[in-house]
PDB file of N, CA and C in Angstrom:
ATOM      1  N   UNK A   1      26.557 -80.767 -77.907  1.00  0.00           N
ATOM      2  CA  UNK A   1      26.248 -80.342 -76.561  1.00  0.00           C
ATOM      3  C   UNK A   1      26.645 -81.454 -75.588  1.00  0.00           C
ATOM      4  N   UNK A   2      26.655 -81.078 -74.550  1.00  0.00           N
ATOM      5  CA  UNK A   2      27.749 -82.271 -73.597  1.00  0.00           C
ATOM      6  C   UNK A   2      26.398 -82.300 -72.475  1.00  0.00           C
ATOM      7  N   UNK A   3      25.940 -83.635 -71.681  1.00  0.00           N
ATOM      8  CA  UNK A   3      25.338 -83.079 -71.139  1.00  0.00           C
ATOM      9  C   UNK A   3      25.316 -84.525 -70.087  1.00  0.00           C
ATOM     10  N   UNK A   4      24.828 -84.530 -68.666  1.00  0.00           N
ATOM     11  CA  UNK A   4      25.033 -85.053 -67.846  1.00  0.00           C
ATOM     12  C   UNK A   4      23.564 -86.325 -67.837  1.00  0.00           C
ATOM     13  N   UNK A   5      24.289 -87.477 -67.276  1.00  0.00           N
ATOM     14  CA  UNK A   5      23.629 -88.675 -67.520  1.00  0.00           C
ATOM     15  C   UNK A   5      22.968 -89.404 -65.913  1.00  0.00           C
ATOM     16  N   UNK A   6      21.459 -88.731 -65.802  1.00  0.00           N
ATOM     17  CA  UNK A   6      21.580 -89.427 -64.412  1.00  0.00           C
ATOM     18  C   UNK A   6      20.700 -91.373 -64.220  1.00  0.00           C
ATOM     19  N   UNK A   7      21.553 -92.033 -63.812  1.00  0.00           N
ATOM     20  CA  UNK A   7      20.887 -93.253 -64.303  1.00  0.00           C
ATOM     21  C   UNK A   7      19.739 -93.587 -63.116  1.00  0.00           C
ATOM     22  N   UNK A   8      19.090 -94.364 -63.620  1.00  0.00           N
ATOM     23  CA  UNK A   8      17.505 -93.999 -62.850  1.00  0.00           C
ATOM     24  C   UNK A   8      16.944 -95.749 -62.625  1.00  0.00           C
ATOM     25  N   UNK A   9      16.633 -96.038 -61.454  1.00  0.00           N
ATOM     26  CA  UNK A   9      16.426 -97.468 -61.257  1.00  0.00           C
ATOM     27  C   UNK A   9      14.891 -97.195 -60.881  1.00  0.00           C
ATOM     28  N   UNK A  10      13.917 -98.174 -60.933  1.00  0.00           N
ATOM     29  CA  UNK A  10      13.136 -97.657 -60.134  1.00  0.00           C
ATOM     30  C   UNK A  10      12.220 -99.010 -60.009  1.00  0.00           C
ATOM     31  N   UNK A  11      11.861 -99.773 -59.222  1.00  0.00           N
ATOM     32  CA  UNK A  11      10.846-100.833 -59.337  1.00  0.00           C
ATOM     33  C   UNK A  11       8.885-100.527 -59.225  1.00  0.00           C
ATOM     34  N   UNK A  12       8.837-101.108 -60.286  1.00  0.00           N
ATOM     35  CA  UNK A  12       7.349-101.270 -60.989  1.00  0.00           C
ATOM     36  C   UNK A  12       6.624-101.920 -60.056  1.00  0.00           C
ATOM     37  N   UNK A  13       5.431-102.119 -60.102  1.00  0.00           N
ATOM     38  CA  UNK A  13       4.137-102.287 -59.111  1.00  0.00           C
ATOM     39  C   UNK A  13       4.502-103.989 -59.086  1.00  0.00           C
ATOM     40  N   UNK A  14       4.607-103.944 -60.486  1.00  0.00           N
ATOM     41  CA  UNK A  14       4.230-105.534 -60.959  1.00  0.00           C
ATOM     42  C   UNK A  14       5.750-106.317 -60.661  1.00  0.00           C
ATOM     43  N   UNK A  15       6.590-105.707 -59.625  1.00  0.00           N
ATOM     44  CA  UNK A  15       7.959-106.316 -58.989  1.00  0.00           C
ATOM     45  C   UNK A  15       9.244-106.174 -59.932  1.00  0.00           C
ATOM     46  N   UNK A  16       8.994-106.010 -61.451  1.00  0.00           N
ATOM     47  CA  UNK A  16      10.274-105.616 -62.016  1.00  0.00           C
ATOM     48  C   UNK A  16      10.645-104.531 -62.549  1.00  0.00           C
ATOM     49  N   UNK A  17      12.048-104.425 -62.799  1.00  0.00           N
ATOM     50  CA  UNK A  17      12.660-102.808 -62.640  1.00  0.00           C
ATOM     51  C   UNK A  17      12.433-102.217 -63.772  1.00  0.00           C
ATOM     52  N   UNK A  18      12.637-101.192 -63.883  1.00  0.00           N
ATOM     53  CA  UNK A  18      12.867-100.006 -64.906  1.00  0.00           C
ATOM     54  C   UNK A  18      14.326 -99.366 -64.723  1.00  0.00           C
ATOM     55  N   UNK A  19      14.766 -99.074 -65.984  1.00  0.00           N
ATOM     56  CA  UNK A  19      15.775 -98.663 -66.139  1.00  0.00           C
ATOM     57  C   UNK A  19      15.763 -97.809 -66.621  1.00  0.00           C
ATOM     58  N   UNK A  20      16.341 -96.516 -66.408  1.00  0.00           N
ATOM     59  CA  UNK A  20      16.465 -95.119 -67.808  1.00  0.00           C
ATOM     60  C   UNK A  20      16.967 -94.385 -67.259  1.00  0.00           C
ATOM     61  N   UNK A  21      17.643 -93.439 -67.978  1.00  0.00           N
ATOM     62  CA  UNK A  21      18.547 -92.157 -67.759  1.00  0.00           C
ATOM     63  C   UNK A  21      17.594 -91.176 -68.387  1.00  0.00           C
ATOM     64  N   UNK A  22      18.260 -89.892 -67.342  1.00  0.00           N
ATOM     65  CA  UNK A  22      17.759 -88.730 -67.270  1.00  0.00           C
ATOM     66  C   UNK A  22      18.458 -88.201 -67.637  1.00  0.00           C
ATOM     67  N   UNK A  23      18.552 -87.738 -69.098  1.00  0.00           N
ATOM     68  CA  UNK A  23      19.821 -86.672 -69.893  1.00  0.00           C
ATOM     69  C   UNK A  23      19.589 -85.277 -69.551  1.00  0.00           C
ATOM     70  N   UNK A  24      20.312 -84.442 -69.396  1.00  0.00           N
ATOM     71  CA  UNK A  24      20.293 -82.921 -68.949  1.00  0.00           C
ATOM     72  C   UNK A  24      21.048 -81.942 -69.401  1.00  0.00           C
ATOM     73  N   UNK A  25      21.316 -81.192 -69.331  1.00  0.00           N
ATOM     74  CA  UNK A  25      22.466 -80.137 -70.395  1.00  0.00           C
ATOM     75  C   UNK A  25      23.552 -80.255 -68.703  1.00  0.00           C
ATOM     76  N   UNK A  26      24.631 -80.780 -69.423  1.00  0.00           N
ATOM     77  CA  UNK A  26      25.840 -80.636 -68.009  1.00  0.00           C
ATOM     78  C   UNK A  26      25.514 -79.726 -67.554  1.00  0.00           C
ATOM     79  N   UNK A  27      25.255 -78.347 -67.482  1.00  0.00           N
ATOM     80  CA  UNK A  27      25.599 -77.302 -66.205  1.00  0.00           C
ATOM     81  C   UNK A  27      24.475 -77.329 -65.727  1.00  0.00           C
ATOM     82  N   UNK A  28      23.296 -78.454 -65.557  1.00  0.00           N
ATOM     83  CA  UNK A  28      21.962 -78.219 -64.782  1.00  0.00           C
ATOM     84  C   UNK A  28      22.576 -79.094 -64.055  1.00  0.00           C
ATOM     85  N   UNK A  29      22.465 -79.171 -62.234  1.00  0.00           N
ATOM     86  CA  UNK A  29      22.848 -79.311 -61.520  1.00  0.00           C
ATOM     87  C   UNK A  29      22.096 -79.432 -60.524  1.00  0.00           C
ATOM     88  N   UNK A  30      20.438 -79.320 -60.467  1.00  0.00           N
ATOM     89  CA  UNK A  30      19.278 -78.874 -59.688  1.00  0.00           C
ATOM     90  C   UNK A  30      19.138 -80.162 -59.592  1.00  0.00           C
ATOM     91  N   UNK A  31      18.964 -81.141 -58.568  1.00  0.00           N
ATOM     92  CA  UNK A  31      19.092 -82.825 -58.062  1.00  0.00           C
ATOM     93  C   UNK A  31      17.204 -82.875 -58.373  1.00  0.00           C
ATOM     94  N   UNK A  32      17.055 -81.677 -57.429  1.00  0.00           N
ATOM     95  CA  UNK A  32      15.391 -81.466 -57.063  1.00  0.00           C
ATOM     96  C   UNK A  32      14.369 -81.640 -58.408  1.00  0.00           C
ATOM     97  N   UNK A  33      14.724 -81.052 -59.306  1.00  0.00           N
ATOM     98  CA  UNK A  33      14.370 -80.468 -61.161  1.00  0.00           C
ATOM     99  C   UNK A  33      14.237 -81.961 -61.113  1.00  0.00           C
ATOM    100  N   UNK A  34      15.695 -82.723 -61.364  1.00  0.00           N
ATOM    101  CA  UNK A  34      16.007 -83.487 -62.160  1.00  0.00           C
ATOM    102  C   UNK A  34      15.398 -85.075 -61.672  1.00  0.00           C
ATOM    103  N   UNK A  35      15.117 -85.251 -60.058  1.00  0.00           N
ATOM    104  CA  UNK A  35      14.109 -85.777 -59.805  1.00  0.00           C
ATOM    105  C   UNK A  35      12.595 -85.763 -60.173  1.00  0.00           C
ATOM    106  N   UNK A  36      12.502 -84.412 -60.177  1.00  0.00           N
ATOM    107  CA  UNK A  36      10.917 -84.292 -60.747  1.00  0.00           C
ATOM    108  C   UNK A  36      10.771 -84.585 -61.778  1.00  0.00           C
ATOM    109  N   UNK A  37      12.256 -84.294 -63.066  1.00  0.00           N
ATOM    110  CA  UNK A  37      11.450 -85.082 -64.453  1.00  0.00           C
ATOM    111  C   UNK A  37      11.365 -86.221 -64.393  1.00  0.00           C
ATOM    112  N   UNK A  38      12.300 -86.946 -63.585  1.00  0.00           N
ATOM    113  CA  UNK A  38      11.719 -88.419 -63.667  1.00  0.00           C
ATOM    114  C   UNK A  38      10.590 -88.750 -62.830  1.00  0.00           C
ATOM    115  N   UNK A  39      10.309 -88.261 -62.307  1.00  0.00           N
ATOM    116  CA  UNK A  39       8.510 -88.195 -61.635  1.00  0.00           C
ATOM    117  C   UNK A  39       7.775 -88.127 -63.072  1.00  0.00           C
ATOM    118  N   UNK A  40       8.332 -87.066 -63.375  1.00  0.00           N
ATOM    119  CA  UNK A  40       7.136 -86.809 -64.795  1.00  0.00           C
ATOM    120  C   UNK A  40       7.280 -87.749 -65.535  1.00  0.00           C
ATOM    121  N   UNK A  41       8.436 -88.248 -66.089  1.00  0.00           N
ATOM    122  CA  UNK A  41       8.156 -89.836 -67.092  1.00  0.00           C
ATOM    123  C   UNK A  41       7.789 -90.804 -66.408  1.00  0.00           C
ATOM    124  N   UNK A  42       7.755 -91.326 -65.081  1.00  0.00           N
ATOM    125  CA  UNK A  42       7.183 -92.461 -64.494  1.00  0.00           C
ATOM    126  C   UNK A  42       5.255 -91.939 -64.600  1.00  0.00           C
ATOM    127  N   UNK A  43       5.215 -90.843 -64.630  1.00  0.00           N
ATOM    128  CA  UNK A  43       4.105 -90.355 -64.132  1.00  0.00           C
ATOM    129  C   UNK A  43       3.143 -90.697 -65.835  1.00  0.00           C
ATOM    130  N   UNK A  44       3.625 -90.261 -66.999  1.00  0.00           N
ATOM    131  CA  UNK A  44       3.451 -90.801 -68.449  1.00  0.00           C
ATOM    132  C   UNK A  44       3.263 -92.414 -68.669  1.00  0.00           C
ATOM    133  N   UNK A  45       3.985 -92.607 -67.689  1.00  0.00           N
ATOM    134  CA  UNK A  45       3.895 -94.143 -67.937  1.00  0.00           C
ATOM    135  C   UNK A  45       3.078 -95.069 -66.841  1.00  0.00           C
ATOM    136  N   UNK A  46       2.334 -93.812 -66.127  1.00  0.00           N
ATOM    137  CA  UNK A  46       1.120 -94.445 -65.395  1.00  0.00           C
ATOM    138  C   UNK A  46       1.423 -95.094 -63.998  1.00  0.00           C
ATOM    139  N   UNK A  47       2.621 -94.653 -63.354  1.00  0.00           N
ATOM    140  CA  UNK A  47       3.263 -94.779 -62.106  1.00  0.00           C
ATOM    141  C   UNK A  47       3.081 -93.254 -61.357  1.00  0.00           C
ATOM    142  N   UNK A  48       1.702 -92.989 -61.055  1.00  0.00           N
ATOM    143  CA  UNK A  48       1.695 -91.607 -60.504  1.00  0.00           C
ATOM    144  C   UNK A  48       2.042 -91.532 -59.068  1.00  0.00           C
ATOM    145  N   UNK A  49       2.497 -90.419 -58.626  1.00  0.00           N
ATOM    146  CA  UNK A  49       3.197 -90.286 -57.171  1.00  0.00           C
ATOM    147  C   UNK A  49       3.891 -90.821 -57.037  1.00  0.00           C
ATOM    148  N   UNK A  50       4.966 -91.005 -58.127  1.00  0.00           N
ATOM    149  CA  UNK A  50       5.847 -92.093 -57.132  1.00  0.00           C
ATOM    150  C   UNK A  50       7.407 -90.849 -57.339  1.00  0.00           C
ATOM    151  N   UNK A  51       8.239 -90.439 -56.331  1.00  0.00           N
ATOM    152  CA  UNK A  51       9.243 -89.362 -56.143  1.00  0.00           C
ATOM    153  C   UNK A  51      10.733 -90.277 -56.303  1.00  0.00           C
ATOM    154  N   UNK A  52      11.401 -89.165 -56.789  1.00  0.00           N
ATOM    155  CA  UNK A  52      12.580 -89.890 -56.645  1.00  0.00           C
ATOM    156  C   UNK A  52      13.466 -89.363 -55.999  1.00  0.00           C
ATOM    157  N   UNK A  53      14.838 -89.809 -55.600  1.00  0.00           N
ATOM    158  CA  UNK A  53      15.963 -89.577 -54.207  1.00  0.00           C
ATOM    159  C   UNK A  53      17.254 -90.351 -54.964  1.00  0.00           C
ATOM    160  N   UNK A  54      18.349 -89.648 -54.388  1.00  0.00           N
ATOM    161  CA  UNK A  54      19.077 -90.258 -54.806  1.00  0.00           C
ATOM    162  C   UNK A  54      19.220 -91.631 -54.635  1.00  0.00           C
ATOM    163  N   UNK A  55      18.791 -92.232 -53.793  1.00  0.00           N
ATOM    164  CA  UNK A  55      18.618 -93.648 -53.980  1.00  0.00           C
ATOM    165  C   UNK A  55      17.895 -94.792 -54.756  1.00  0.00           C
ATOM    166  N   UNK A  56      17.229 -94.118 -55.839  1.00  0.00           N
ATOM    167  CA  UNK A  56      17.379 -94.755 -57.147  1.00  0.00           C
ATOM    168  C   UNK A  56      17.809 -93.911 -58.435  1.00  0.00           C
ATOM    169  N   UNK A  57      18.210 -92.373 -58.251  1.00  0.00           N
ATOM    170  CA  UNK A  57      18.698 -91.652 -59.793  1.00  0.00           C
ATOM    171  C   UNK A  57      19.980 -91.369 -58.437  1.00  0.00           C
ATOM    172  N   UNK A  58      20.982 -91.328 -59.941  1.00  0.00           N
ATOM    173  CA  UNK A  58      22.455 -91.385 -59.482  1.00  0.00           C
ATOM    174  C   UNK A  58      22.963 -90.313 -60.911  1.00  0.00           C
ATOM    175  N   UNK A  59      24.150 -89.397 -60.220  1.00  0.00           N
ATOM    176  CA  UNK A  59      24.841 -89.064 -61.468  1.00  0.00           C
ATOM    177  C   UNK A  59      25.571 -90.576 -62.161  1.00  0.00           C
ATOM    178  N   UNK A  60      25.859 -90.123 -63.274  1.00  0.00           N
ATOM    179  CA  UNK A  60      26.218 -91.630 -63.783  1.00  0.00           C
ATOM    180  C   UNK A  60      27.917 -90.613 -64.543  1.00  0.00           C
ATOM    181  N   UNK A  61      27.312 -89.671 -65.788  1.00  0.00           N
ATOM    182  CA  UNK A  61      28.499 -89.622 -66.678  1.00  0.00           C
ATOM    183  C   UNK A  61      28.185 -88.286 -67.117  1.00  0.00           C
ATOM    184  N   UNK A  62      29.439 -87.842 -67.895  1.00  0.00           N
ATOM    185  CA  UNK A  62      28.866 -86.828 -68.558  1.00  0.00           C
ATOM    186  C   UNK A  62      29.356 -87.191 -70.245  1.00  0.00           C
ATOM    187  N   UNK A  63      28.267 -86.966 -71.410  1.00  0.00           N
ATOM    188  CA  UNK A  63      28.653 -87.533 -72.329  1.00  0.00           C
ATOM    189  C   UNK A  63      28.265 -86.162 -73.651  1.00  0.00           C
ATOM    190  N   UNK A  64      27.962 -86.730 -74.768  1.00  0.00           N
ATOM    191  CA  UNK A  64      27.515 -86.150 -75.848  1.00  0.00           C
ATOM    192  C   UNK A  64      26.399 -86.347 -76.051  1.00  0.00           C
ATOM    193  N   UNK A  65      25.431 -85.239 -76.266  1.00  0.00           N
ATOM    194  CA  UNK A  65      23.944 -85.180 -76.853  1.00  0.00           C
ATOM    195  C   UNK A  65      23.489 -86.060 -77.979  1.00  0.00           C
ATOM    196  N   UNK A  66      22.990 -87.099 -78.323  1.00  0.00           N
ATOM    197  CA  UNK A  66      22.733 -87.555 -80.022  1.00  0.00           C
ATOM    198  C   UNK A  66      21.788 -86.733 -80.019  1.00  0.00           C
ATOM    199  N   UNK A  67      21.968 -86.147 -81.584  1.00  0.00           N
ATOM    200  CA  UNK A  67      21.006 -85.536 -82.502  1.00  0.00           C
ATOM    201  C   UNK A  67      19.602 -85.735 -82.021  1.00  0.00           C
ATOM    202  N   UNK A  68      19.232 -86.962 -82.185  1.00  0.00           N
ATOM    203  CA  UNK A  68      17.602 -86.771 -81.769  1.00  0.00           C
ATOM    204  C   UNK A  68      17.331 -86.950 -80.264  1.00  0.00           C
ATOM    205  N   UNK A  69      18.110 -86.606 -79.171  1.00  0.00           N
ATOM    206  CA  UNK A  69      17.824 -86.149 -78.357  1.00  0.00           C
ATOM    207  C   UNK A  69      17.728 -84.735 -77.770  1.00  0.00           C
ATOM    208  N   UNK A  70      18.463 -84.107 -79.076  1.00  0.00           N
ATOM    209  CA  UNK A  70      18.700 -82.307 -78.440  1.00  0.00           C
ATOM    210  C   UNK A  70      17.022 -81.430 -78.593  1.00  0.00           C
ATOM    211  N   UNK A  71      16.212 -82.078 -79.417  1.00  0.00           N
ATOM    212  CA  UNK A  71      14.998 -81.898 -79.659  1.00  0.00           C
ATOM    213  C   UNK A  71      14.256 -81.293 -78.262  1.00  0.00           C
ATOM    214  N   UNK A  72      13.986 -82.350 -77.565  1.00  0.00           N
ATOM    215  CA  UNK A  72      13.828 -82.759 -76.783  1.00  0.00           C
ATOM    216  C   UNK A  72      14.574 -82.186 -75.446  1.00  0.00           C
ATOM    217  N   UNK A  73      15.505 -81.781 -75.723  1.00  0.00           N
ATOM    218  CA  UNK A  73      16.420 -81.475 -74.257  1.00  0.00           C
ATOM    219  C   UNK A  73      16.507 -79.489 -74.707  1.00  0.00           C
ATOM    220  N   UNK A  74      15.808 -79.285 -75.925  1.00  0.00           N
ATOM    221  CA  UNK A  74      15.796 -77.478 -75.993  1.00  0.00           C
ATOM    222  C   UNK A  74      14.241 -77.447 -75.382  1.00  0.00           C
ATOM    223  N   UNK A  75      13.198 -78.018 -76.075  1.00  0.00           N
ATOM    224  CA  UNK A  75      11.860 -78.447 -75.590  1.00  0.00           C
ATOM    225  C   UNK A  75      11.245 -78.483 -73.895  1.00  0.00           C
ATOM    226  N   UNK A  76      12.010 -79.188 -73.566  1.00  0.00           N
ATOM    227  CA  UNK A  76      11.436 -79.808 -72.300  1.00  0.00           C
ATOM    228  C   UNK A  76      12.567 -79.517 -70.937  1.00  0.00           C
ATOM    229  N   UNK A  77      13.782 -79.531 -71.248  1.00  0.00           N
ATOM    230  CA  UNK A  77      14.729 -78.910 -70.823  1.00  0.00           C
ATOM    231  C   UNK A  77      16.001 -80.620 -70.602  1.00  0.00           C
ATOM    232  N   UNK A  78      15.079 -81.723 -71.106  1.00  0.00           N
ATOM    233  CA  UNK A  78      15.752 -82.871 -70.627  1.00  0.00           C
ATOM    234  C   UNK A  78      15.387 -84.240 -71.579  1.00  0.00           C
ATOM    235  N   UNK A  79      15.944 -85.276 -71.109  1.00  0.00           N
ATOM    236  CA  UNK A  79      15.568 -86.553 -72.707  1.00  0.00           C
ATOM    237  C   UNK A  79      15.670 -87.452 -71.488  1.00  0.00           C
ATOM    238  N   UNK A  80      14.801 -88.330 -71.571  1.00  0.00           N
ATOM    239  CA  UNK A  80      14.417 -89.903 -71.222  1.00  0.00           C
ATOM    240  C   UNK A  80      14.980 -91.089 -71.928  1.00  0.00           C
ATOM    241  N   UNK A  81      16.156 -91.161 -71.451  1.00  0.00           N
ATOM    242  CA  UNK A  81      16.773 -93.094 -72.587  1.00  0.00           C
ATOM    243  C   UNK A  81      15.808 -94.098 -71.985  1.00  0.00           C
ATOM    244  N   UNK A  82      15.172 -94.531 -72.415  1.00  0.00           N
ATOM    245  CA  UNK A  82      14.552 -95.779 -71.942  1.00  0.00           C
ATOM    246  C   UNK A  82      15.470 -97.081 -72.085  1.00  0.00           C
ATOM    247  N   UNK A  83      16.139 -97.580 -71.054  1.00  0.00           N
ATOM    248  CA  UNK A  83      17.017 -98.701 -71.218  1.00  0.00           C
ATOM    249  C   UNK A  83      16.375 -99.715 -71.267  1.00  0.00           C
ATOM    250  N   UNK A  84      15.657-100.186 -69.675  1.00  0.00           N
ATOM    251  CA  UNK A  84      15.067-101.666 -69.455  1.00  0.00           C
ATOM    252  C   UNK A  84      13.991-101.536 -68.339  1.00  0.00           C
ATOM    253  N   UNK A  85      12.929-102.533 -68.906  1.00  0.00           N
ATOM    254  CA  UNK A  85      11.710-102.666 -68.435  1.00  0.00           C
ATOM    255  C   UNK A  85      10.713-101.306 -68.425  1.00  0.00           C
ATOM    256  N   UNK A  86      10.928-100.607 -69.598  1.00  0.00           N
ATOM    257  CA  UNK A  86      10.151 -99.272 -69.832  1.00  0.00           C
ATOM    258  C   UNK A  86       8.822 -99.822 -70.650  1.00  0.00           C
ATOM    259  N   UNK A  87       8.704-100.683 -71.142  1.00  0.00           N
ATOM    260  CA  UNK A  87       7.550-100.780 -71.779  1.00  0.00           C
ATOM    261  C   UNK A  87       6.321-100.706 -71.232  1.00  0.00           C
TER     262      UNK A  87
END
């Protein structure tokens, strides 16, 4: 499955960043959706209310699904890479 990579910056309370992409099936295209899931994983990770704009999620790429992300992207409709400062 091919699916679109939006990369996601976002700074933490405690002053340093977070990094992660918002994987999506390429033909979802909804900016609005695809902001809100990353609301919803900041929101898991105890950063509630905080919205996103394109000025920290960006299209980035469009690539290939790995296996243990398609789980996850039939499920929920989308996959969370946790790059940097997700812990």
């Amino acid at each position: 499955m091919e699916v679109a990579v939006w990369d996601t910056w976002v700074k933490r309370s405690d002053g340093r960043l977070m990094n992660f992409d918002i994987i999506v099936p390429r033909n979802f295209t909804d900016e609005a959706k695809i902001f809100a899931f990353g609301a919803e994983y900041l929101a898991s990770r105890g950063m509630y209310g905080k919205l996103l704009s394109s000025a920290e999620c960006r299209f980035c790429h469009i690539g290939v699904a790995l296996p243990e992300w398609m789980r996850q992207i039939e499920e929920r409709g989308y996959y969370i890479c946790e790059l940097q400062g997700c812990e």
